[in-house]
N, C-alpha and C. Protein backbone atom coordinates (compact mmCIF):
# COMPACT_ATOMS: atom_id res chain seq x y z
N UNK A 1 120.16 39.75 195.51
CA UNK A 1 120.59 41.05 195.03
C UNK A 1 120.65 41.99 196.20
N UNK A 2 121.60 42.98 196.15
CA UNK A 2 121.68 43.40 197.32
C UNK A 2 121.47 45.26 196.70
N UNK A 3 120.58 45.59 197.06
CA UNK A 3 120.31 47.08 196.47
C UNK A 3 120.86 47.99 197.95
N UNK A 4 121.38 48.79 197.70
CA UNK A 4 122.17 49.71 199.04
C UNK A 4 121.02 50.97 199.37
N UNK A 5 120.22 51.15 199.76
CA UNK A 5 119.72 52.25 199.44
C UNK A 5 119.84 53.54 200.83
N UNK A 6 120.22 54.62 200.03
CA UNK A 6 120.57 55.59 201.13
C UNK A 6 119.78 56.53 200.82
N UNK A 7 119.02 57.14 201.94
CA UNK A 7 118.28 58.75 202.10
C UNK A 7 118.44 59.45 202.62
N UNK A 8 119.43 60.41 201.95
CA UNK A 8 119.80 61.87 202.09
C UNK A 8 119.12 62.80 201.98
N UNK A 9 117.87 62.31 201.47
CA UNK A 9 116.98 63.48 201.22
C UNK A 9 115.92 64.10 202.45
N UNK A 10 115.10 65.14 202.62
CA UNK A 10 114.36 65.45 203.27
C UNK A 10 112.88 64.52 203.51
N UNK A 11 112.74 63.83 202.40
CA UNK A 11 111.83 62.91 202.56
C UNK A 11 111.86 61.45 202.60
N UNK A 12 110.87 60.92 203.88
CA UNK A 12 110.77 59.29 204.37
C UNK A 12 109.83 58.97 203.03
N UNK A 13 110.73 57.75 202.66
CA UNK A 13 109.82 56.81 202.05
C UNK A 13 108.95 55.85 202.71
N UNK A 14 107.33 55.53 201.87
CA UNK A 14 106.55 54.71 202.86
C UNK A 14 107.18 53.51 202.92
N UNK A 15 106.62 52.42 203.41
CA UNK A 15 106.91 50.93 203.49
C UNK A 15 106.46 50.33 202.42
N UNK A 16 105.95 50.41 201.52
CA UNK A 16 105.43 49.98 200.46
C UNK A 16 105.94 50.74 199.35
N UNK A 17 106.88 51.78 199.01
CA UNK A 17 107.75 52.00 197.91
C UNK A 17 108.99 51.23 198.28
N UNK A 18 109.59 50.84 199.72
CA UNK A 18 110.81 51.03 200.33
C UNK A 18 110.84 49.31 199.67
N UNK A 19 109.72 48.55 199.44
CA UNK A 19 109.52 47.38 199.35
C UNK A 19 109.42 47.30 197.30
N UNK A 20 108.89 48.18 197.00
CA UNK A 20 108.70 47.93 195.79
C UNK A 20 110.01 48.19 194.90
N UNK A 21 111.08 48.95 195.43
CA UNK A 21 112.04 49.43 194.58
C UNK A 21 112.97 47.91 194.43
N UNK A 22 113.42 47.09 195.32
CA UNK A 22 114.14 46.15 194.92
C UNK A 22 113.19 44.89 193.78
N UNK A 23 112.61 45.00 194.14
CA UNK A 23 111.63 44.69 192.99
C UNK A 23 111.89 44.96 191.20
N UNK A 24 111.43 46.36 191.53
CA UNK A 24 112.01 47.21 190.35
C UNK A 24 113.15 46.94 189.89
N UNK A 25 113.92 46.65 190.68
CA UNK A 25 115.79 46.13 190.18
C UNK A 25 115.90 44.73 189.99
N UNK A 26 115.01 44.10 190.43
CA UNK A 26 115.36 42.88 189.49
C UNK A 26 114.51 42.68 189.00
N UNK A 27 113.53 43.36 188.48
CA UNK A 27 112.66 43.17 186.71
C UNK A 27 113.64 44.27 186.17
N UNK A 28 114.90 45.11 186.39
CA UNK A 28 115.41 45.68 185.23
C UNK A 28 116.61 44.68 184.58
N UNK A 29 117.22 44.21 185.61
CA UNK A 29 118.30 43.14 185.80
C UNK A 29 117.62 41.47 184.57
N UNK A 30 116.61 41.34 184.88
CA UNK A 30 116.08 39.85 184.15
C UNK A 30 116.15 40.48 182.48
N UNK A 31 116.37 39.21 182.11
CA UNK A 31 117.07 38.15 182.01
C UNK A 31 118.81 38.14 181.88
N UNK A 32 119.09 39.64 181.79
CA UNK A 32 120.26 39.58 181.72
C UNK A 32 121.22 38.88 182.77
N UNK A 33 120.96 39.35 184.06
CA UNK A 33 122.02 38.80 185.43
C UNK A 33 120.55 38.43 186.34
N UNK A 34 121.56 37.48 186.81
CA UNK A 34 120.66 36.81 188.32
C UNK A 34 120.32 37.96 189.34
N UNK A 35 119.55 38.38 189.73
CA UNK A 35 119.56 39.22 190.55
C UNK A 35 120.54 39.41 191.91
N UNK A 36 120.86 37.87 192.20
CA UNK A 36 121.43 37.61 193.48
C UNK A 36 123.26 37.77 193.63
N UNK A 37 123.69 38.14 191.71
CA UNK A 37 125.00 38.11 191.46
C UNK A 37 125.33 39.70 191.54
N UNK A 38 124.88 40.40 191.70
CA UNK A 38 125.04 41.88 191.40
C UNK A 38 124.63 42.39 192.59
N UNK A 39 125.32 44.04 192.44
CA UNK A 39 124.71 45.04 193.83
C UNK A 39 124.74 46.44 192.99
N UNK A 40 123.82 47.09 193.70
CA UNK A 40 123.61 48.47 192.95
C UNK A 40 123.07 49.58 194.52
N UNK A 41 123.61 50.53 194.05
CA UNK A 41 123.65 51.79 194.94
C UNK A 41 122.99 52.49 194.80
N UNK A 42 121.61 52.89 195.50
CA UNK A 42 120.87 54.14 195.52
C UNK A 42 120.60 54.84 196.45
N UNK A 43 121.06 56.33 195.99
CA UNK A 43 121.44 57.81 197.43
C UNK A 43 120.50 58.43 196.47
N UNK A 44 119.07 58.56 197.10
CA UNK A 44 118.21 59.84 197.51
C UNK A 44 118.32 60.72 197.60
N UNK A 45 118.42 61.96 197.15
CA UNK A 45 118.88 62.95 197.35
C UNK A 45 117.52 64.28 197.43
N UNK A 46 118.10 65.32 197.70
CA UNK A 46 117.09 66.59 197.32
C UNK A 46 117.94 67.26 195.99
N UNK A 47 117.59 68.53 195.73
CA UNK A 47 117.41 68.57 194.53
C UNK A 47 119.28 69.55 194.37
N UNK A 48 119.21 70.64 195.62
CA UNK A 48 120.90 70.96 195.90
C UNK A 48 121.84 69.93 195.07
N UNK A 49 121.73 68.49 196.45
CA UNK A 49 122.77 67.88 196.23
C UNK A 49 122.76 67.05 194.83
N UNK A 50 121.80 66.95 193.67
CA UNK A 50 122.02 66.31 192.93
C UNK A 50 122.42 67.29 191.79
N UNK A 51 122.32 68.81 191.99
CA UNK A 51 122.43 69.73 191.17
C UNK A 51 124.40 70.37 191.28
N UNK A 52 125.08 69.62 192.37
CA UNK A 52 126.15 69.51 192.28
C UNK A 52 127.17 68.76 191.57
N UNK A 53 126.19 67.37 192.03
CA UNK A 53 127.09 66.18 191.06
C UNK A 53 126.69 66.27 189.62
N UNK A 54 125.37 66.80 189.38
CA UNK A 54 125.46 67.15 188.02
C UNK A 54 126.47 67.97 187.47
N UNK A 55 126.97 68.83 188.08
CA UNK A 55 127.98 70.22 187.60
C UNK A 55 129.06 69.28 187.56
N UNK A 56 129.25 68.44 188.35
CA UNK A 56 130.59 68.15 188.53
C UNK A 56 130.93 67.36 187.81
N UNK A 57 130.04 66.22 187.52
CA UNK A 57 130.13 65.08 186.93
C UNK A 57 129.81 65.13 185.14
N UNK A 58 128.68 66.17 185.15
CA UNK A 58 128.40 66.07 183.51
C UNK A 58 128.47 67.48 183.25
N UNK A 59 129.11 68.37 183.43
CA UNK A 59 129.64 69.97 183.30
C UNK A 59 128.13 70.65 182.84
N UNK A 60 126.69 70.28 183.99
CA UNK A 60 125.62 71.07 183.51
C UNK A 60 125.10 71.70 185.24
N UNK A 61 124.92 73.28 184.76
CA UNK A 61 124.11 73.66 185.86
C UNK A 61 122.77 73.16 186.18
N UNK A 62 122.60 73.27 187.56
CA UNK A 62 121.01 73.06 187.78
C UNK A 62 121.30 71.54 188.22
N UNK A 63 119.72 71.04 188.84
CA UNK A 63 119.07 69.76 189.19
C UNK A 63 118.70 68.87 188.05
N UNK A 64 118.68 67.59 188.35
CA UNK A 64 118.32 66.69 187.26
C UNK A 64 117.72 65.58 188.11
N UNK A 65 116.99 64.86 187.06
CA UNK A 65 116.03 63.61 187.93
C UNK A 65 117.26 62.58 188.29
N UNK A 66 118.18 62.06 187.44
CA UNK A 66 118.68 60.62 187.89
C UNK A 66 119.74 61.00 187.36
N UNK A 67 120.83 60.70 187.78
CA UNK A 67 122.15 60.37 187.54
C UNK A 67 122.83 58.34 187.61
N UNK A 68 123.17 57.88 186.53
CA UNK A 68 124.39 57.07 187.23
C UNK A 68 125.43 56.88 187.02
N UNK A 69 125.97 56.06 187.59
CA UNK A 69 127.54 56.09 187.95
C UNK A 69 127.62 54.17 187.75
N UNK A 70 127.98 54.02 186.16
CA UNK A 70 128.17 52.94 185.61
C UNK A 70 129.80 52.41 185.94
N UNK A 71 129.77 51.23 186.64
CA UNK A 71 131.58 50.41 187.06
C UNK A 71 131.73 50.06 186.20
N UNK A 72 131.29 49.81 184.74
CA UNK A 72 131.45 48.51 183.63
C UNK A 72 131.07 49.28 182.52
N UNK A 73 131.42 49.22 181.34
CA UNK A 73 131.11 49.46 179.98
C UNK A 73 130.08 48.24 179.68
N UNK A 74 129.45 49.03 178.92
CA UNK A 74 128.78 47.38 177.95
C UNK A 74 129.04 46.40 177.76
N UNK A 75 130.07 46.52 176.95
CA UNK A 75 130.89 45.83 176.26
C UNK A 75 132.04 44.76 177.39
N UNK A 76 132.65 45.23 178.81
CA UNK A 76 132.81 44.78 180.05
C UNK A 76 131.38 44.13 180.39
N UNK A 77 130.28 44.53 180.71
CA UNK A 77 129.60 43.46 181.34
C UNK A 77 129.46 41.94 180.22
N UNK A 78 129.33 42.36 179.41
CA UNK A 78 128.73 41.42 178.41
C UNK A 78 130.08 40.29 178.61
N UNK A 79 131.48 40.65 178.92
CA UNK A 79 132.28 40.18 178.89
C UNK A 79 132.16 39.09 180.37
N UNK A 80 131.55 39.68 181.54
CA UNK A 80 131.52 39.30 182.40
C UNK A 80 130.74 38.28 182.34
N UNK A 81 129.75 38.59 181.78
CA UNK A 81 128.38 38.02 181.77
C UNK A 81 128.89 36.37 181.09
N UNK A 82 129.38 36.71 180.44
CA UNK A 82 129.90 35.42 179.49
C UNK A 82 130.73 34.57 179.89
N UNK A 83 131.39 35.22 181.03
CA UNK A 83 132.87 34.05 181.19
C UNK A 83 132.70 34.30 183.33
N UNK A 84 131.96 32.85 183.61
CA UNK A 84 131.29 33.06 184.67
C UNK A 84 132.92 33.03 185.34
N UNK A 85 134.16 32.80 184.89
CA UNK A 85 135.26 32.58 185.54
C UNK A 85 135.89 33.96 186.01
N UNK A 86 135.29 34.89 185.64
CA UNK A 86 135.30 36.05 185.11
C UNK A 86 134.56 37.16 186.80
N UNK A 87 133.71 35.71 187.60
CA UNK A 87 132.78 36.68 188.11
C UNK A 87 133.32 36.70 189.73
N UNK A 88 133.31 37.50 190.68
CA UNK A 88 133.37 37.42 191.62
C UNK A 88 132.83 36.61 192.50
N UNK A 89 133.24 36.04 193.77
CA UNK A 89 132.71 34.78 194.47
C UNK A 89 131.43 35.60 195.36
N UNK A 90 131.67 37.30 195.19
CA UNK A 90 130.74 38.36 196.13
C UNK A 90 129.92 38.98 194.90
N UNK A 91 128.97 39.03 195.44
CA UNK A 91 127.91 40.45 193.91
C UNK A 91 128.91 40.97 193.49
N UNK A 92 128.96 41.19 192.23
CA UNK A 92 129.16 42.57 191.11
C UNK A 92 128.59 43.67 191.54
N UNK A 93 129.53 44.67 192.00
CA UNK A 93 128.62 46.49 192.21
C UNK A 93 128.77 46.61 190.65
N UNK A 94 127.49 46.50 190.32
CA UNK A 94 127.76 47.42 189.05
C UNK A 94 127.82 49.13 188.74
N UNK A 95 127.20 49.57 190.13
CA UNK A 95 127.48 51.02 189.79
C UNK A 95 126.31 51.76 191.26
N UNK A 96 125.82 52.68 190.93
CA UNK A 96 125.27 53.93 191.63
C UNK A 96 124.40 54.60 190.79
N UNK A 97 122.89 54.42 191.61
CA UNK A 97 122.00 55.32 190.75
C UNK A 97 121.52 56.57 191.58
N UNK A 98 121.61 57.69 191.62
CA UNK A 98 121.39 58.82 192.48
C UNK A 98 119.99 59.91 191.89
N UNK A 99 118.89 59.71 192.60
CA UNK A 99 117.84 59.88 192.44
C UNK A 99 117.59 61.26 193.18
N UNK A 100 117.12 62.49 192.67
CA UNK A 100 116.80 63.86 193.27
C UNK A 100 115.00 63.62 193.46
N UNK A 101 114.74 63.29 194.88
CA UNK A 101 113.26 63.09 195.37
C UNK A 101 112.28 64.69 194.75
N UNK A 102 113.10 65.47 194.85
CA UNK A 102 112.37 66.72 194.67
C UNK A 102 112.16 66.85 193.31
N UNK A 103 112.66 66.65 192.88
CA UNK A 103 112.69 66.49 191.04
C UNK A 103 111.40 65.45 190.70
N UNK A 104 111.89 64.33 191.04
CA UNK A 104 110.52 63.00 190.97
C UNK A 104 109.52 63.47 191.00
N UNK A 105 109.22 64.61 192.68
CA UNK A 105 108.05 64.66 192.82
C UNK A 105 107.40 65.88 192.01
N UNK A 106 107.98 66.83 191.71
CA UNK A 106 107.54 67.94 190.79
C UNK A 106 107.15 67.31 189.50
N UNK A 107 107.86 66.32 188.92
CA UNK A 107 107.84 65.41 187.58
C UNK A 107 106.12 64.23 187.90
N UNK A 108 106.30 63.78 188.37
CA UNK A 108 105.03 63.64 189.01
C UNK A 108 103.76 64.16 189.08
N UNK A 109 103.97 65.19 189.52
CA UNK A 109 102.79 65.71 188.88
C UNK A 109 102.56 66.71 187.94
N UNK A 110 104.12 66.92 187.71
CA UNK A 110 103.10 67.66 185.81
C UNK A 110 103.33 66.14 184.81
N UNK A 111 103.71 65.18 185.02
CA UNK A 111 103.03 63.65 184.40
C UNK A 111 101.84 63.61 184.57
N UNK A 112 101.18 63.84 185.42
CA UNK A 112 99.85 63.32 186.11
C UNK A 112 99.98 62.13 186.86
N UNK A 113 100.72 61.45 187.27
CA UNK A 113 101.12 60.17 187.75
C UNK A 113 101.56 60.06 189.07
N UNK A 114 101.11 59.12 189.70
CA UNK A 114 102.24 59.19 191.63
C UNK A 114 103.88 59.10 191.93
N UNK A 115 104.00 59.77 192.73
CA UNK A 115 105.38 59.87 193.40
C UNK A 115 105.86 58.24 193.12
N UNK A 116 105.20 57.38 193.47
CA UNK A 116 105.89 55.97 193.43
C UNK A 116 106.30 55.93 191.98
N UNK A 117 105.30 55.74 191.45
CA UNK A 117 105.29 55.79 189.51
C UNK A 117 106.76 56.01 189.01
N UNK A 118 107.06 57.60 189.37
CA UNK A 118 107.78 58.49 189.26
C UNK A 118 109.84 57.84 189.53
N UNK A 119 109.23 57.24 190.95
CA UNK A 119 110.52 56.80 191.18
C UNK A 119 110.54 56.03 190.83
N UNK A 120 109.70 55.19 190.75
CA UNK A 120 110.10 53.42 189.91
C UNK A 120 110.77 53.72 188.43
N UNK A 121 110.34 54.78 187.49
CA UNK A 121 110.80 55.01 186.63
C UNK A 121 112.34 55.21 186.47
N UNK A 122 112.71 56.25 187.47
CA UNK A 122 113.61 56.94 187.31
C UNK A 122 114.56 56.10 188.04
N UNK A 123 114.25 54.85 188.52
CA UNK A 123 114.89 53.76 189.24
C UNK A 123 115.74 52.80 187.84
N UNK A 124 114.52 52.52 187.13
CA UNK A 124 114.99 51.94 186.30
C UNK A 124 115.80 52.14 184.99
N UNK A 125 115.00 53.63 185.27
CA UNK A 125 116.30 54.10 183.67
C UNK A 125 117.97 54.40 184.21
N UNK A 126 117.95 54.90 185.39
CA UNK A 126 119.20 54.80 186.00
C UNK A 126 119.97 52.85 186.31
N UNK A 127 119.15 52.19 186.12
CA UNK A 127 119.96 51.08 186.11
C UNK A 127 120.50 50.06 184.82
N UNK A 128 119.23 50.90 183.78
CA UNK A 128 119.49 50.72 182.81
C UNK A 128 120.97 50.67 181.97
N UNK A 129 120.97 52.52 182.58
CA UNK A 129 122.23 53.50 182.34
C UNK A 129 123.26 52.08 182.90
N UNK A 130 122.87 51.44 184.17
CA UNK A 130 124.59 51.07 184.53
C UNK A 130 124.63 49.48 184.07
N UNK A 131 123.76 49.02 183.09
CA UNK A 131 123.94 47.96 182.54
C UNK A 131 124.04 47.99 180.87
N UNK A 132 124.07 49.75 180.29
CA UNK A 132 125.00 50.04 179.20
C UNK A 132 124.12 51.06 178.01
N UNK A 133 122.60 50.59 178.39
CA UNK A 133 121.40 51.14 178.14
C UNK A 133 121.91 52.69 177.85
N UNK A 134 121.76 53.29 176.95
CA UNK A 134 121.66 54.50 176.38
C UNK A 134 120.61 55.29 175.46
N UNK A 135 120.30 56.48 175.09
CA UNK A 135 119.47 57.08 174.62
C UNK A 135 119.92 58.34 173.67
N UNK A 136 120.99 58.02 173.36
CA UNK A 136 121.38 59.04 172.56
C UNK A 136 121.03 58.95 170.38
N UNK A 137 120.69 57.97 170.27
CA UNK A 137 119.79 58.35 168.98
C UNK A 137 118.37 57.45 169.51
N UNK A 138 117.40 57.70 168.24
CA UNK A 138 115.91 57.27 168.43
C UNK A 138 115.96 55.60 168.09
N UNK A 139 116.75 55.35 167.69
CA UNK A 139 116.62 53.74 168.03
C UNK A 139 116.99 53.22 169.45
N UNK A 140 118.20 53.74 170.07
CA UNK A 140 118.55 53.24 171.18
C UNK A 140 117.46 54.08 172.17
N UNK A 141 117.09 54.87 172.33
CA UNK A 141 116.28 55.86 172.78
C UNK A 141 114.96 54.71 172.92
N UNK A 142 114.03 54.00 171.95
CA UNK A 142 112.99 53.89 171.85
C UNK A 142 113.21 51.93 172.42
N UNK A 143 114.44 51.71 171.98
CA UNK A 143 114.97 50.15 172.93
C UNK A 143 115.02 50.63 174.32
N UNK A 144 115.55 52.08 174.76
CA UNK A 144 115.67 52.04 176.45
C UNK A 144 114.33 51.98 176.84
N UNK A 145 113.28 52.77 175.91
CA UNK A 145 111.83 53.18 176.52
C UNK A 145 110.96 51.96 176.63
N UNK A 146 111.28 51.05 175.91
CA UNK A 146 110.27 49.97 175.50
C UNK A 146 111.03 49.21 177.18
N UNK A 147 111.90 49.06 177.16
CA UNK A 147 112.72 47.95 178.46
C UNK A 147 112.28 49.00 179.79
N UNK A 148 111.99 50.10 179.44
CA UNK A 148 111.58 50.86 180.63
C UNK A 148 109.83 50.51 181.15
N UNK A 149 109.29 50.37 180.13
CA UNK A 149 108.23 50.22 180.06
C UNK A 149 107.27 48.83 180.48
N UNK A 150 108.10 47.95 179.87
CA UNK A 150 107.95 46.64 180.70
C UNK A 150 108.42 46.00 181.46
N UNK A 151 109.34 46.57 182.31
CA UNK A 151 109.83 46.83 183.96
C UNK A 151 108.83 47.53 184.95
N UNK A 152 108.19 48.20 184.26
CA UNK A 152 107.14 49.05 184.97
C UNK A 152 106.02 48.60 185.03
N UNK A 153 105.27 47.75 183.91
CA UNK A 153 104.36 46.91 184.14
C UNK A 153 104.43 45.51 184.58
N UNK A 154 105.27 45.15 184.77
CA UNK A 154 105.46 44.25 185.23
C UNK A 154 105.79 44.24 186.66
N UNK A 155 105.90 45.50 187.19
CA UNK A 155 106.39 45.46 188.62
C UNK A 155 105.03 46.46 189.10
N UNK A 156 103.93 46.49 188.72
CA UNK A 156 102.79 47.48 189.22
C UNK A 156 103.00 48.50 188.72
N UNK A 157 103.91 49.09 188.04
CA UNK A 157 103.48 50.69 187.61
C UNK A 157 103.24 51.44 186.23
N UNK A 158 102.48 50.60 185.99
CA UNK A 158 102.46 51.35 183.99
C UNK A 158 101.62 52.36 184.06
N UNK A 159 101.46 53.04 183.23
CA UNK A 159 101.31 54.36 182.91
C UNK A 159 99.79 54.56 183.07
């Protein structure tokens, strides 16, 4: 699996989140895709630049924790997923998850929880987002939370 990860932001990540996040992406990825068939994009950001693409992208002022930027519908991956003739001989980008560090870390601690915690979370619900995962009523809402949840324990960070 090839995770892209870019930091735009004002803050270095340690060696031991920088290590744990691809991790995180393929306990969100299992069982659905091989980890090694797919690629996913993550730009770091501060809280400015994610409070732009929010305006731009989802017509809301202000900063937000995670944004992504899904290549595939659901309903497209599932298609992919199914008809390996279907798949590229290179990873699948499935998309772009864009993470505001300053956001994480304020979220963080009115959670009570660590900066790592924080991003592992917001790692995974953004990849969720680009494998079709939604939250817009309390059933799909409480299916994203539960798949959020045991991505997180399973990769060191439960609650």
């Amino acid at each position: 699996m090839a995770l892209i990860v870019v930091n735009e932001s004002s803050m270095e990540l340690d060696e031991k989140l920088e290590q744990a996040l691809p991790k995180v992406v393929r306990a969100a990825l299992a069982p659905q895709w091989n980890p090694q068939d797919v690629e996913i994009g993550l730009t770091l950001v501060d809280d400015e630049a994610i409070a732009e693409l929010n305006e731009q992208y989802r017509g809301v002022a202000g900063p937000t924790d995670v944004l992504s930027f899904p290549l595939f519908t659901k309903d497209e991956l599932a298609q992919i997923a199914a008809e390996p003739g279907l798949h590229p001989e290179r990873p699948l980008l499935l998309g772009d998850v864009v993470i505001s560090v300053e956001t994480a870390r304020r979220q963080a601690e009115e959670y009570g929880h660590s900066f790592g915690r924080e991003l592992a979370f917001l790692l995974v619900h953004g990849v969720l987002h680009l494998l079709g995962y939604e939250h817009d009523d309390e059933a799909s809402r409480a299916e994203m939370r539960a798949k959020e949840e045991a991505v997180l324990s399973a990769t060191g960070w439960p609650r």
